[in-house]
N, C-alpha and C. Protein backbone atom coordinates (compact mmCIF):
# COMPACT_ATOMS: atom_id res chain seq x y z
N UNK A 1 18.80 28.57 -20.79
CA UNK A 1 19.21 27.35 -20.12
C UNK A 1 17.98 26.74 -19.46
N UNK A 2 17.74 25.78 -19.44
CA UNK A 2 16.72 24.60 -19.11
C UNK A 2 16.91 24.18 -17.38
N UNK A 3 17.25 24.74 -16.80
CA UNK A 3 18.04 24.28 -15.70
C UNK A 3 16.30 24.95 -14.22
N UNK A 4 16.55 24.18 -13.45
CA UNK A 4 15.89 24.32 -12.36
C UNK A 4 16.95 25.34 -11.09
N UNK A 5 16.54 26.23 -10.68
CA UNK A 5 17.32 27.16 -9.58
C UNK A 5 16.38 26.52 -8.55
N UNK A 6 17.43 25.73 -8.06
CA UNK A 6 17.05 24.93 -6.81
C UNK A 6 16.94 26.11 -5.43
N UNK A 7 16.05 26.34 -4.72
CA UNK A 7 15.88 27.28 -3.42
C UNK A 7 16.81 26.33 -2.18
N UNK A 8 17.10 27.13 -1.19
CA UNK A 8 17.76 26.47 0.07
C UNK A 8 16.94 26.99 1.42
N UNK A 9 17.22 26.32 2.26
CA UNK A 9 16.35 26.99 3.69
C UNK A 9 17.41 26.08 5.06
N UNK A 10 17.51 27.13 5.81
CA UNK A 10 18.01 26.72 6.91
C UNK A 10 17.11 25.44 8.31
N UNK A 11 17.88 24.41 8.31
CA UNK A 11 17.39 23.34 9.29
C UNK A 11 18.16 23.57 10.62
N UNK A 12 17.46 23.83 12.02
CA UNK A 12 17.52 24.24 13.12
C UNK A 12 17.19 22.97 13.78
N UNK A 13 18.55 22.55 14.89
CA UNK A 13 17.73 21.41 15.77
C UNK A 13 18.94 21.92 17.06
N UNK A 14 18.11 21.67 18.42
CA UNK A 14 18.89 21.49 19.48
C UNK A 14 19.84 20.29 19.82
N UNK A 15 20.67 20.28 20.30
CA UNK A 15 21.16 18.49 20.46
C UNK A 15 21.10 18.94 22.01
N UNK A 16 20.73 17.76 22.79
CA UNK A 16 20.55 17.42 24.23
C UNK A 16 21.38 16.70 24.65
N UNK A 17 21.48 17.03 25.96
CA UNK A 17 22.34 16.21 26.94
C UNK A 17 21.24 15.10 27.50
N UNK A 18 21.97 14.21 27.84
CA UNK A 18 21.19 13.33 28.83
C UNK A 18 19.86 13.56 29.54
N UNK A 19 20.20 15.12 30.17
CA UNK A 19 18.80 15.61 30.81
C UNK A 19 18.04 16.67 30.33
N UNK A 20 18.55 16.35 29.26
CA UNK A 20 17.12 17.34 28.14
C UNK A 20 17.94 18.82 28.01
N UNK A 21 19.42 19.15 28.87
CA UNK A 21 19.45 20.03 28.82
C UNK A 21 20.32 20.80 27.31
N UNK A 22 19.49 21.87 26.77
CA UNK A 22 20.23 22.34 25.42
C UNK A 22 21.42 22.43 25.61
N UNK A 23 23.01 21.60 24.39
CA UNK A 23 24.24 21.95 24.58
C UNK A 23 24.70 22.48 23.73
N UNK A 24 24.06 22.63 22.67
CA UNK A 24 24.46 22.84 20.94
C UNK A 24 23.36 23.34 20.20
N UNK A 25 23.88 24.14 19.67
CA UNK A 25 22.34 24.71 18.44
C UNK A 25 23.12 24.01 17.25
N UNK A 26 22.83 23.98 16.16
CA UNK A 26 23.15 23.38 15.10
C UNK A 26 22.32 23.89 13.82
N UNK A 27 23.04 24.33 12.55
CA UNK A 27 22.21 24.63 11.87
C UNK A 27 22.48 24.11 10.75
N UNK A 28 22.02 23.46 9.61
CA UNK A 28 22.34 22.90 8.25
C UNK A 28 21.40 23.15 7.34
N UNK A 29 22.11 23.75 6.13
CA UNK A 29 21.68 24.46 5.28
C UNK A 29 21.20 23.06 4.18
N UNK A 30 19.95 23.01 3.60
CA UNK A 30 19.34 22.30 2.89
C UNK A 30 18.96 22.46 1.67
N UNK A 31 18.87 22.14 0.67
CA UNK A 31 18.77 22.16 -0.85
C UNK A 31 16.88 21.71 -0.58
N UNK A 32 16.28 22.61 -1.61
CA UNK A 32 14.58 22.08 -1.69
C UNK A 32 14.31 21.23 -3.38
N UNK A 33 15.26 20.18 -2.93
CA UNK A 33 15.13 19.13 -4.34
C UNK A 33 13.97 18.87 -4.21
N UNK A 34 12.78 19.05 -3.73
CA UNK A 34 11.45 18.70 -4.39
C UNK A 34 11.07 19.41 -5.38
N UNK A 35 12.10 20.69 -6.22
CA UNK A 35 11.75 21.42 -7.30
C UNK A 35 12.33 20.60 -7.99
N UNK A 36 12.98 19.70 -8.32
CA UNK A 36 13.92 19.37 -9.09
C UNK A 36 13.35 18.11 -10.07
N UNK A 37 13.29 18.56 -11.19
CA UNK A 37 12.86 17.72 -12.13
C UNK A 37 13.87 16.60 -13.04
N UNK A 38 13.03 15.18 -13.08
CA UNK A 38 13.75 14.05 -13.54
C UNK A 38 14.08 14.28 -15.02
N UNK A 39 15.25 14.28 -15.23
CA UNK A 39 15.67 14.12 -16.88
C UNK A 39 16.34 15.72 -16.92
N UNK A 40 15.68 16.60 -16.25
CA UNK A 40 16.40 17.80 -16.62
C UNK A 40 17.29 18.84 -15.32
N UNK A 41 17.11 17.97 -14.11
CA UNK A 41 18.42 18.41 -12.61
C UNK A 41 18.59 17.86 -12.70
N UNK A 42 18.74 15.99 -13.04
CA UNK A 42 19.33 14.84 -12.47
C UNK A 42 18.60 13.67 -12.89
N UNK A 43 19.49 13.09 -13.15
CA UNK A 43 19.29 11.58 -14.40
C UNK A 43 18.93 10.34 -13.26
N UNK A 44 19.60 9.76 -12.19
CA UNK A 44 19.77 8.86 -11.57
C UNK A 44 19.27 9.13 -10.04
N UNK A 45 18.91 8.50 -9.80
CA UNK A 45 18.64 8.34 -7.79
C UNK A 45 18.60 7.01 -7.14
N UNK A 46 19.40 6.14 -8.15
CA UNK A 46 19.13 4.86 -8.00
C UNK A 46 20.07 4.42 -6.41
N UNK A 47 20.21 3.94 -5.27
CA UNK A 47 20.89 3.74 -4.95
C UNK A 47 21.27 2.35 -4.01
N UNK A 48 21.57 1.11 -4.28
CA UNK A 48 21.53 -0.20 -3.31
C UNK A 48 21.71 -0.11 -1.77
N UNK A 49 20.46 -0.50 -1.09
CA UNK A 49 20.34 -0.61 0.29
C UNK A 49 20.14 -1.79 0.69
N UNK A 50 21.18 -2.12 1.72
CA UNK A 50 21.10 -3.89 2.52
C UNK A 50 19.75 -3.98 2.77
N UNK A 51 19.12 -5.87 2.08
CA UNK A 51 18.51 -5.79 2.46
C UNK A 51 18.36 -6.62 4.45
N UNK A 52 17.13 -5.98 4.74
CA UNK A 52 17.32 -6.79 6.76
C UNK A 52 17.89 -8.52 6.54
N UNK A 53 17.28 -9.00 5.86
CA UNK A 53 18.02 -10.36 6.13
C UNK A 53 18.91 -10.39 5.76
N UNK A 54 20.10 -9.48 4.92
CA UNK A 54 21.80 -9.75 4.94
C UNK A 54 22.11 -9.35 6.50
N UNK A 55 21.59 -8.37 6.81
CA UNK A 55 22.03 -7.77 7.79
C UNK A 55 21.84 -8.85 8.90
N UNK A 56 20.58 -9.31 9.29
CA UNK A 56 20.35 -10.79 10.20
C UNK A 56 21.40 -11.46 9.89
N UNK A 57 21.48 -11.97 8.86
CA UNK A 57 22.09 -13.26 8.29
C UNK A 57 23.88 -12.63 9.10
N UNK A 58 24.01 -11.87 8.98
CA UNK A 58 25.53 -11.30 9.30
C UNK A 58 25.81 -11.06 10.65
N UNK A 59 25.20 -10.40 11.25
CA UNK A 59 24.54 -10.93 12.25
C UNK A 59 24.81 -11.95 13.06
N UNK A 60 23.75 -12.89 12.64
CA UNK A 60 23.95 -14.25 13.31
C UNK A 60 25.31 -15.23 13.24
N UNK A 61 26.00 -14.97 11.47
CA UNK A 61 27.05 -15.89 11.62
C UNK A 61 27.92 -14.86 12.22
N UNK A 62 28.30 -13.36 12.61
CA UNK A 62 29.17 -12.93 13.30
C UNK A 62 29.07 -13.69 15.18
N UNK A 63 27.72 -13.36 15.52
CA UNK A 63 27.31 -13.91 17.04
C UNK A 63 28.38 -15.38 17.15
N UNK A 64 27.64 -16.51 15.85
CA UNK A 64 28.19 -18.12 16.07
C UNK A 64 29.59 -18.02 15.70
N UNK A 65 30.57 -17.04 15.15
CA UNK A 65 32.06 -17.56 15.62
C UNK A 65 32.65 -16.16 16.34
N UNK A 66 31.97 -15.64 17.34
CA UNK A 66 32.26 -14.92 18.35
C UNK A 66 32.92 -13.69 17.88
N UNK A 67 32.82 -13.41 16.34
CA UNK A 67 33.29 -12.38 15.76
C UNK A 67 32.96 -11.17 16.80
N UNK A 68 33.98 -9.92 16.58
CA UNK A 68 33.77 -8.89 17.50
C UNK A 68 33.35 -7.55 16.80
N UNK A 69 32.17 -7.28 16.88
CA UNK A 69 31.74 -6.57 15.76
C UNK A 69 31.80 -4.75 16.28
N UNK A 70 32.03 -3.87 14.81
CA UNK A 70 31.95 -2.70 14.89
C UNK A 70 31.18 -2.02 14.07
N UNK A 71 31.21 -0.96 14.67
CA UNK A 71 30.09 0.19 13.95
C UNK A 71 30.74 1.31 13.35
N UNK A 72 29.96 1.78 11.82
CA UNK A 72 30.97 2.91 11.34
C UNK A 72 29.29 3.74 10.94
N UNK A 73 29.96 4.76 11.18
CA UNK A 73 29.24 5.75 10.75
C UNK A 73 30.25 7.15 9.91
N UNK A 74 29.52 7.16 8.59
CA UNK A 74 30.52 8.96 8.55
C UNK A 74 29.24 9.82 8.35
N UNK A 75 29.94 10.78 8.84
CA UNK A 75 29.63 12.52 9.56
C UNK A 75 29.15 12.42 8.17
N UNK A 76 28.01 13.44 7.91
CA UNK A 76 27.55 14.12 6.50
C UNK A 76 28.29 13.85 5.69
N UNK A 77 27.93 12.54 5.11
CA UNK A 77 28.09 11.36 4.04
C UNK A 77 27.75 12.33 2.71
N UNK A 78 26.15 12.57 3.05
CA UNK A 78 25.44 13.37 1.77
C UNK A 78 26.64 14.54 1.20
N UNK A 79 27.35 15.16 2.22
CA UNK A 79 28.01 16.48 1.56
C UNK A 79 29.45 16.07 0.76
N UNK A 80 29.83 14.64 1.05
CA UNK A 80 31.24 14.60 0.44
C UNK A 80 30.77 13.90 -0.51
N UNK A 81 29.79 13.84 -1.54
CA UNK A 81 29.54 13.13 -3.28
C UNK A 81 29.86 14.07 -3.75
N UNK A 82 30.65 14.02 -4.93
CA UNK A 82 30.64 15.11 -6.38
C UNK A 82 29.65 15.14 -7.57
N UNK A 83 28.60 15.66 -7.52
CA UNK A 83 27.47 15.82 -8.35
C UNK A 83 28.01 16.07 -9.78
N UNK A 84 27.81 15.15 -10.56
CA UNK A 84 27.87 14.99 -11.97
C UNK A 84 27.22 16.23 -12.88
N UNK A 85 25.92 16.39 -12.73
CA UNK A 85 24.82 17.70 -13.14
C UNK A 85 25.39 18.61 -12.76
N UNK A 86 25.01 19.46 -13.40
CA UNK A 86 24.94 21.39 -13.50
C UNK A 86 23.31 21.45 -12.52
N UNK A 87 23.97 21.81 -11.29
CA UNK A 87 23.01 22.15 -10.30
C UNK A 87 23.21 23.79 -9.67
N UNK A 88 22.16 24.43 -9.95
CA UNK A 88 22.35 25.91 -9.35
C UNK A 88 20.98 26.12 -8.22
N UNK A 89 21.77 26.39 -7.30
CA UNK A 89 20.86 26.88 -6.04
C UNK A 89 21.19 28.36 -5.35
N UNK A 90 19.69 28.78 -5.37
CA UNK A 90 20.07 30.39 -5.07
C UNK A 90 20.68 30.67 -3.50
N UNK A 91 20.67 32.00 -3.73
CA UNK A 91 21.64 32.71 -2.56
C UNK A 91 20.62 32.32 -0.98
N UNK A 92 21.65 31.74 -0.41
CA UNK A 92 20.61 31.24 1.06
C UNK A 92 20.55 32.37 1.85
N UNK A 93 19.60 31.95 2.32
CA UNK A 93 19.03 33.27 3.32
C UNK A 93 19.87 33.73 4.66
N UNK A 94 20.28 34.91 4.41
CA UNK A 94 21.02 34.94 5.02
C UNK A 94 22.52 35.26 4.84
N UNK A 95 22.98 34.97 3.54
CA UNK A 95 24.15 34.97 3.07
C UNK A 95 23.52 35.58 1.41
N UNK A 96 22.56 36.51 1.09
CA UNK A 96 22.36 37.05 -0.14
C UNK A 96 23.45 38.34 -0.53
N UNK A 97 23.83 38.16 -1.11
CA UNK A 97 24.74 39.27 -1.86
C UNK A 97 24.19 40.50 -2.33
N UNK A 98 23.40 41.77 -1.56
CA UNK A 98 22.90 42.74 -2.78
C UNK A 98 23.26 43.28 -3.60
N UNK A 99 24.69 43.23 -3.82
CA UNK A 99 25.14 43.52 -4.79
C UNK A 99 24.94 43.11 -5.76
N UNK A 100 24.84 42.09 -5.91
CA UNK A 100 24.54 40.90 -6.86
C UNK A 100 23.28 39.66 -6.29
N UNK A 101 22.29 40.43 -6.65
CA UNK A 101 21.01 40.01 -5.94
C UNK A 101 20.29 38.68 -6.79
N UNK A 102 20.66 38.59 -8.23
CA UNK A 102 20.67 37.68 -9.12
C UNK A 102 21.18 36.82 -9.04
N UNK A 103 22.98 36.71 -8.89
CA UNK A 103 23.86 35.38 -8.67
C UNK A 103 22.84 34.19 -8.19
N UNK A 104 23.49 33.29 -8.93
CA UNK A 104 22.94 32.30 -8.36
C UNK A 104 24.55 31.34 -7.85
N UNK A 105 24.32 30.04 -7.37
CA UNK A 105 25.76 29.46 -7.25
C UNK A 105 25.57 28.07 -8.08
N UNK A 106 26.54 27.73 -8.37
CA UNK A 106 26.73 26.37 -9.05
C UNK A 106 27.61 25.33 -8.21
N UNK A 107 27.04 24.15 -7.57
CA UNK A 107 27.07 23.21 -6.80
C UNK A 107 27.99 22.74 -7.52
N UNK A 108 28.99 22.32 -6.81
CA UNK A 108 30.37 21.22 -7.50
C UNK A 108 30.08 19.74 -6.76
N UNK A 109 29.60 19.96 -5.00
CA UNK A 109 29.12 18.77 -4.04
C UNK A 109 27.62 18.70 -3.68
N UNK A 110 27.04 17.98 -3.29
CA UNK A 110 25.74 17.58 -3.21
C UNK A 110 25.71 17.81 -1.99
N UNK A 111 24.60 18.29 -1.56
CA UNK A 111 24.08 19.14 -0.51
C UNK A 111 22.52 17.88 0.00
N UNK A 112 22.20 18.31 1.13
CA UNK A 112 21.42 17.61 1.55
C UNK A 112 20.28 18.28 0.93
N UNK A 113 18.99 16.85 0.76
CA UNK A 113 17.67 17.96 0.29
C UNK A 113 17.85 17.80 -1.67
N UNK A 114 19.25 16.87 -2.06
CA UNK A 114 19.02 16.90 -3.47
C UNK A 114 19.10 15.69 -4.16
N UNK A 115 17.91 15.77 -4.83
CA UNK A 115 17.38 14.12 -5.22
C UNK A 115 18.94 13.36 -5.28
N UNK A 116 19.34 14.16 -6.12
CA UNK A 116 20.96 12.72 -6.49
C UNK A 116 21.82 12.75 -5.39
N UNK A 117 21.75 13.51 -4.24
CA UNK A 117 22.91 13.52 -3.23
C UNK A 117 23.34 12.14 -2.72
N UNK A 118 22.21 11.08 -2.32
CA UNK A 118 22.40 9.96 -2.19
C UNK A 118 23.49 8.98 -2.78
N UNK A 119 22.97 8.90 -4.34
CA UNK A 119 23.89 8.39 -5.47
C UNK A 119 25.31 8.93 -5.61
N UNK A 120 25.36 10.14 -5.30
CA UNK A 120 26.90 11.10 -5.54
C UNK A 120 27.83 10.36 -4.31
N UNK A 121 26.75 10.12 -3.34
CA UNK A 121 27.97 9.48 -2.13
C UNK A 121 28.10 7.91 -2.42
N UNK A 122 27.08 7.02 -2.57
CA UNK A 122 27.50 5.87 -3.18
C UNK A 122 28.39 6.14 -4.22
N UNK A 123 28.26 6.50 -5.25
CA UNK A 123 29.62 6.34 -6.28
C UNK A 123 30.67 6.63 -5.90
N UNK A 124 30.92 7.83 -5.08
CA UNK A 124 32.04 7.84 -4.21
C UNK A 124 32.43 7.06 -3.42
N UNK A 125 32.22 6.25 -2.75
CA UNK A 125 32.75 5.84 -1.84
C UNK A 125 32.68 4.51 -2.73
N UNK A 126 31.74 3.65 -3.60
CA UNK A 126 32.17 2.88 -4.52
C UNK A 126 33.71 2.57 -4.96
N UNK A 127 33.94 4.07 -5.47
CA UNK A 127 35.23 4.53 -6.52
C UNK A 127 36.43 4.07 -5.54
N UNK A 128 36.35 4.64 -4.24
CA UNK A 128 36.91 4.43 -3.27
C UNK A 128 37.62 2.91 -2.37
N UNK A 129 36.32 2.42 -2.80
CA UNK A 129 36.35 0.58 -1.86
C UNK A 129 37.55 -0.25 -3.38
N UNK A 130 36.75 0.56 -4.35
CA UNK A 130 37.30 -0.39 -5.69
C UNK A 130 38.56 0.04 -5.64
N UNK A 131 39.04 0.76 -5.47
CA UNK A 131 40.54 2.14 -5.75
C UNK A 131 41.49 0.90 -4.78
N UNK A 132 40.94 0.67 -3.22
CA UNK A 132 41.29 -0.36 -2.41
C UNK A 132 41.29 -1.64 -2.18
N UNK A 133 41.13 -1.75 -3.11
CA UNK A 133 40.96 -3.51 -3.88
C UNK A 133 39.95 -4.36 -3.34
N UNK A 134 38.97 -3.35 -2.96
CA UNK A 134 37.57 -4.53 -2.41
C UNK A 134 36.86 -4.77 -3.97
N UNK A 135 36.07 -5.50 -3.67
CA UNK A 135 35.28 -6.54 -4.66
C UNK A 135 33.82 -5.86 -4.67
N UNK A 136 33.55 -6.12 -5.79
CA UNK A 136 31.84 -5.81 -5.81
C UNK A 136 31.21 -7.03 -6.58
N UNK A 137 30.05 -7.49 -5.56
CA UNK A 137 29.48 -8.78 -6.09
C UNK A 137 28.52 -8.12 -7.61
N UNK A 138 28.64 -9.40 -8.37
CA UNK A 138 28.10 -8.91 -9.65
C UNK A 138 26.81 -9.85 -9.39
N UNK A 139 25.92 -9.08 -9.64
CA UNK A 139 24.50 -9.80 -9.45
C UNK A 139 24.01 -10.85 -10.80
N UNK A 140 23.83 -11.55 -10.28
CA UNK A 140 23.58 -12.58 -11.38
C UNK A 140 22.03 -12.90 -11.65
N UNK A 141 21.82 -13.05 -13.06
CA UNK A 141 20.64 -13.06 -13.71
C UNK A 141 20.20 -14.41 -14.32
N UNK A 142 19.34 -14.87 -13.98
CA UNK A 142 18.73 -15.89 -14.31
C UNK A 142 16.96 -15.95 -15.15
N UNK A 143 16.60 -16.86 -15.70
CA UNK A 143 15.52 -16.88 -16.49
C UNK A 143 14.94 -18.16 -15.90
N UNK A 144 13.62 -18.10 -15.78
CA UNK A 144 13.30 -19.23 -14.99
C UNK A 144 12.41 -19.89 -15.85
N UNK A 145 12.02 -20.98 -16.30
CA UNK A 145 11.25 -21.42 -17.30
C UNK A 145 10.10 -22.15 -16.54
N UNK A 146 10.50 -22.22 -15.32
CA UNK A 146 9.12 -22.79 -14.88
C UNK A 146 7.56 -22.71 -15.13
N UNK A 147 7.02 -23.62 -15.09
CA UNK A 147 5.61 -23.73 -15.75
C UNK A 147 4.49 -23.28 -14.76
N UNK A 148 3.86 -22.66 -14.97
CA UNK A 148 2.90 -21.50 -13.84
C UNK A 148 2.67 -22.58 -12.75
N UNK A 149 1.88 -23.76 -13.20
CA UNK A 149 1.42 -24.45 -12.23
C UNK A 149 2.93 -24.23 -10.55
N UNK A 150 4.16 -24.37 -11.11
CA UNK A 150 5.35 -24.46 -10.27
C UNK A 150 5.87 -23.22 -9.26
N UNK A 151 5.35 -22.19 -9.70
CA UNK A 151 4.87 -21.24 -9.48
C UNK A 151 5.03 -20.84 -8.25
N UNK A 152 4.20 -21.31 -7.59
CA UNK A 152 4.10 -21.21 -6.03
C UNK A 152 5.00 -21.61 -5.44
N UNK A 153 5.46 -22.98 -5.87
CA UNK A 153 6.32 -23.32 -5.05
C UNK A 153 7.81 -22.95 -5.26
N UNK A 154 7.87 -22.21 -6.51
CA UNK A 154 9.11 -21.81 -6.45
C UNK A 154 9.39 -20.41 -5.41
N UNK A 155 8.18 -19.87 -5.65
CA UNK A 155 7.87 -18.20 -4.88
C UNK A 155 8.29 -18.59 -3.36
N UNK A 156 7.54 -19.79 -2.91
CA UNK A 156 7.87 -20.29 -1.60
C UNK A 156 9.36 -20.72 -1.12
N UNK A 157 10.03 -21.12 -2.45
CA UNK A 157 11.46 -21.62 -2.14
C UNK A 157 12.62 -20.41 -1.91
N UNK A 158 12.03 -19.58 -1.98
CA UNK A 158 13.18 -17.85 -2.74
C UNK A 158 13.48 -17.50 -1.26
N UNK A 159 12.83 -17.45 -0.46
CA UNK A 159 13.79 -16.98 0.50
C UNK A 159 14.84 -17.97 0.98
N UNK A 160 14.31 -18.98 1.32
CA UNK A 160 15.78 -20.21 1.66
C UNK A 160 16.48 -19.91 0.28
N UNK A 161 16.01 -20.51 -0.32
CA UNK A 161 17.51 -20.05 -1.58
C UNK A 161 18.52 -18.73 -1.53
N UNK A 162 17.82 -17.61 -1.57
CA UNK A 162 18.09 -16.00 -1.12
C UNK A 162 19.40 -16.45 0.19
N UNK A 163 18.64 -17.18 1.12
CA UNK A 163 19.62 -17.03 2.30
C UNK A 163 20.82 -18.23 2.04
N UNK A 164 20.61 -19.46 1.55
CA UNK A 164 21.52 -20.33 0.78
C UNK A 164 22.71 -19.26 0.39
N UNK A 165 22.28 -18.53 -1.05
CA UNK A 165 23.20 -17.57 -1.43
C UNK A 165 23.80 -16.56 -0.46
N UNK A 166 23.12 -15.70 0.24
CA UNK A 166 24.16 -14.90 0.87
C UNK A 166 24.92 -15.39 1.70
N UNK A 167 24.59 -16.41 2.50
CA UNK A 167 25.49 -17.17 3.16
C UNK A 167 27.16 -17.74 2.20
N UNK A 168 26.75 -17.96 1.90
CA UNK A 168 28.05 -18.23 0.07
C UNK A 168 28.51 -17.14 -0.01
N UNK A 169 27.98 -16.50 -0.08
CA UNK A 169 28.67 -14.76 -0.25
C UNK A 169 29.79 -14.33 0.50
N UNK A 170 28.82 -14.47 1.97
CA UNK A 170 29.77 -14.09 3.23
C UNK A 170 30.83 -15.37 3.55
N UNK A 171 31.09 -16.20 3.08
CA UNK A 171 32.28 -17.39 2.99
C UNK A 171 31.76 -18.66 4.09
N UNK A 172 30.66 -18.77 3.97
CA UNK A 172 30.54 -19.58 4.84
C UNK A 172 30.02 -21.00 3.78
N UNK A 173 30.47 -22.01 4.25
CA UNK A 173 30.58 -23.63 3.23
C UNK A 173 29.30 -23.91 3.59
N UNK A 174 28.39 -24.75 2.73
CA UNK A 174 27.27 -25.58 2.78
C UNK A 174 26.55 -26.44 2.07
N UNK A 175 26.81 -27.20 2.44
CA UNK A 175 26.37 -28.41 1.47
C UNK A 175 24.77 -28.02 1.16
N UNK A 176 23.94 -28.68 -0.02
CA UNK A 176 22.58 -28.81 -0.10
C UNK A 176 21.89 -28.43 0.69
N UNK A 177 20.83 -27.40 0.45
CA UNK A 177 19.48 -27.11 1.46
C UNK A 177 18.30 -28.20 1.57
N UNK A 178 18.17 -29.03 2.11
CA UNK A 178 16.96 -29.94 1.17
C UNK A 178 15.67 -28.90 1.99
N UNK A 179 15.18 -28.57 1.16
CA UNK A 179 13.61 -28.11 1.03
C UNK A 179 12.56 -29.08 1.00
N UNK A 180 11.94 -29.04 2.00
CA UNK A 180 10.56 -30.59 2.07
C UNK A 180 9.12 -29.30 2.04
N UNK A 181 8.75 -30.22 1.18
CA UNK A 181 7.20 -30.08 1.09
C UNK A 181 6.05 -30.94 0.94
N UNK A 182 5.22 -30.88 1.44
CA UNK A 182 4.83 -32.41 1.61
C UNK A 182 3.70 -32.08 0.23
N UNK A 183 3.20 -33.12 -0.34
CA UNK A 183 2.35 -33.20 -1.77
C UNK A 183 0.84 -32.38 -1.65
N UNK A 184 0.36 -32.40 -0.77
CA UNK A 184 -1.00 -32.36 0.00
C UNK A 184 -0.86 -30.74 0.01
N UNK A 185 -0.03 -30.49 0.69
CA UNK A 185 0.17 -28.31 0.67
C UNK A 185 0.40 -27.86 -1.01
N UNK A 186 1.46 -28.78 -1.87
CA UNK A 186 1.99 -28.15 -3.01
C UNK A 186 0.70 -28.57 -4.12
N UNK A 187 -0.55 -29.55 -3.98
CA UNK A 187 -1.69 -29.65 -4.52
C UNK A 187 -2.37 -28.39 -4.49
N UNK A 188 -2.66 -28.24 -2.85
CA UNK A 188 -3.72 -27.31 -2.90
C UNK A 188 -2.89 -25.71 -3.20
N UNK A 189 -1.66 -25.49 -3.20
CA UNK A 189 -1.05 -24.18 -3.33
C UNK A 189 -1.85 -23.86 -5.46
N UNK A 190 -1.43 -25.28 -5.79
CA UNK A 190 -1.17 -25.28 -7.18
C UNK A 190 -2.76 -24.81 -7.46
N UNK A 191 -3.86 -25.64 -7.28
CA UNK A 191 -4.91 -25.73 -7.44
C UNK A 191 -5.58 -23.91 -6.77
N UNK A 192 -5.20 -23.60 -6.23
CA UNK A 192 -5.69 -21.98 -5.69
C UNK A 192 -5.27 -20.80 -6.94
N UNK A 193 -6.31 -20.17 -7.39
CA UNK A 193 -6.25 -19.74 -8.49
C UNK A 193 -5.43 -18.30 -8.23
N UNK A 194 -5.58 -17.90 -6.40
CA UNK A 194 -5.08 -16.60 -6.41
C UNK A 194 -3.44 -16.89 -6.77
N UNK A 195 -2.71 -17.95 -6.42
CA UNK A 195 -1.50 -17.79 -6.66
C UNK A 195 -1.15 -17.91 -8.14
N UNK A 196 -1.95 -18.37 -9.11
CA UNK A 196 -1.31 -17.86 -10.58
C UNK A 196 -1.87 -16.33 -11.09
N UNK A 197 -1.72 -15.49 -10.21
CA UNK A 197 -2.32 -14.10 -10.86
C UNK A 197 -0.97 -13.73 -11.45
């Protein structure tokens, strides 16, 4: 079998009170996915992260109609994905079997410390939002034919546009952005050789 035997090691942290004083030991057992090789532990690690200006942008139109905003967090996200791959990680320290000093174990959930753990909880919780009739925006693809010289100034237009769109997203109405540029900046942008690299 072609397979990587992923090692584990125990992570130790104190949690503090207010005045530094220790209340909790805490220990979480970690997967050492830096052994873990692409194409043969795990195919994918791809995973979509907001970028800061949705988050601004959301933000700000929550602040302007006095929306009352909340915070979610879940507890060890990483441990509730179901890992797709045949992942085996040996006996952690500590919990070795001598009887069976060889066993290794075969991961059914993704453990922290393993390249795909990330992805296993996005698809989950994906499967989940969709199961509940939320929506997933389909990203749309465009081809731009613009002529190099235009170049610049289109590069310059992408974030107002960018924020045009997510604003649309999040339901908010808006007529036309007008974008001004005066002739004199979009000459000399055009004419500067570093911007057609």
């Amino acid at each position: 079998m072609d397979m990587t035997i992923t090692g584990t090691k125990w992570v130790y942290r104190n949690k503090l009170d207010e005045n530094g004083v220790v209340t909790r030991n805490k220990a979480r057992l970690v997967a050492q996915g830096y052994n873990q090789q692409e194409g043969i532990d795990y195919d994918e690690t791809y995973v979509p992260v907001a970028r800061l200006e949705s988050i601004r942008i959301l933000l700000a139109y929550a602040c302007a109609l006095d929306f009352k905003l909340y915070q979610m967090d879940v507890k060890s996200e990483f441990l509730n994905g179901f890992i797709n791959e045949e992942v085996y990680e040996a006996q952690p320290p500590g919990f070795i079997d001598f009887a069976k000093p060889n066993y290794v174990y075969r991961l059914k959930k993704a453990l922290y410390g393993l390249k795909q753990a990330p992805k296993a909880w996005y698809d989950r919780l994906k499967a989940f939002l969709i199961k509940h009739d939320y929506s997933m925006k389909q990203t749309a693809l465009a081809i731009s034919t613009t002529e190099a010289k235009y170049v610049s100034a289109r590069k310059a237009c992408q974030p107002a546009l960018w924020m045009k769109q997510a604003l649309v997203d999040y339901g908010v109405r808006l007529d036309d952005i007008p974008i001004m540029r005066d002739n004199k900046g979009a000459i000399d942008l055009s004419k500067n050789p570093v911007q057609h690299s």
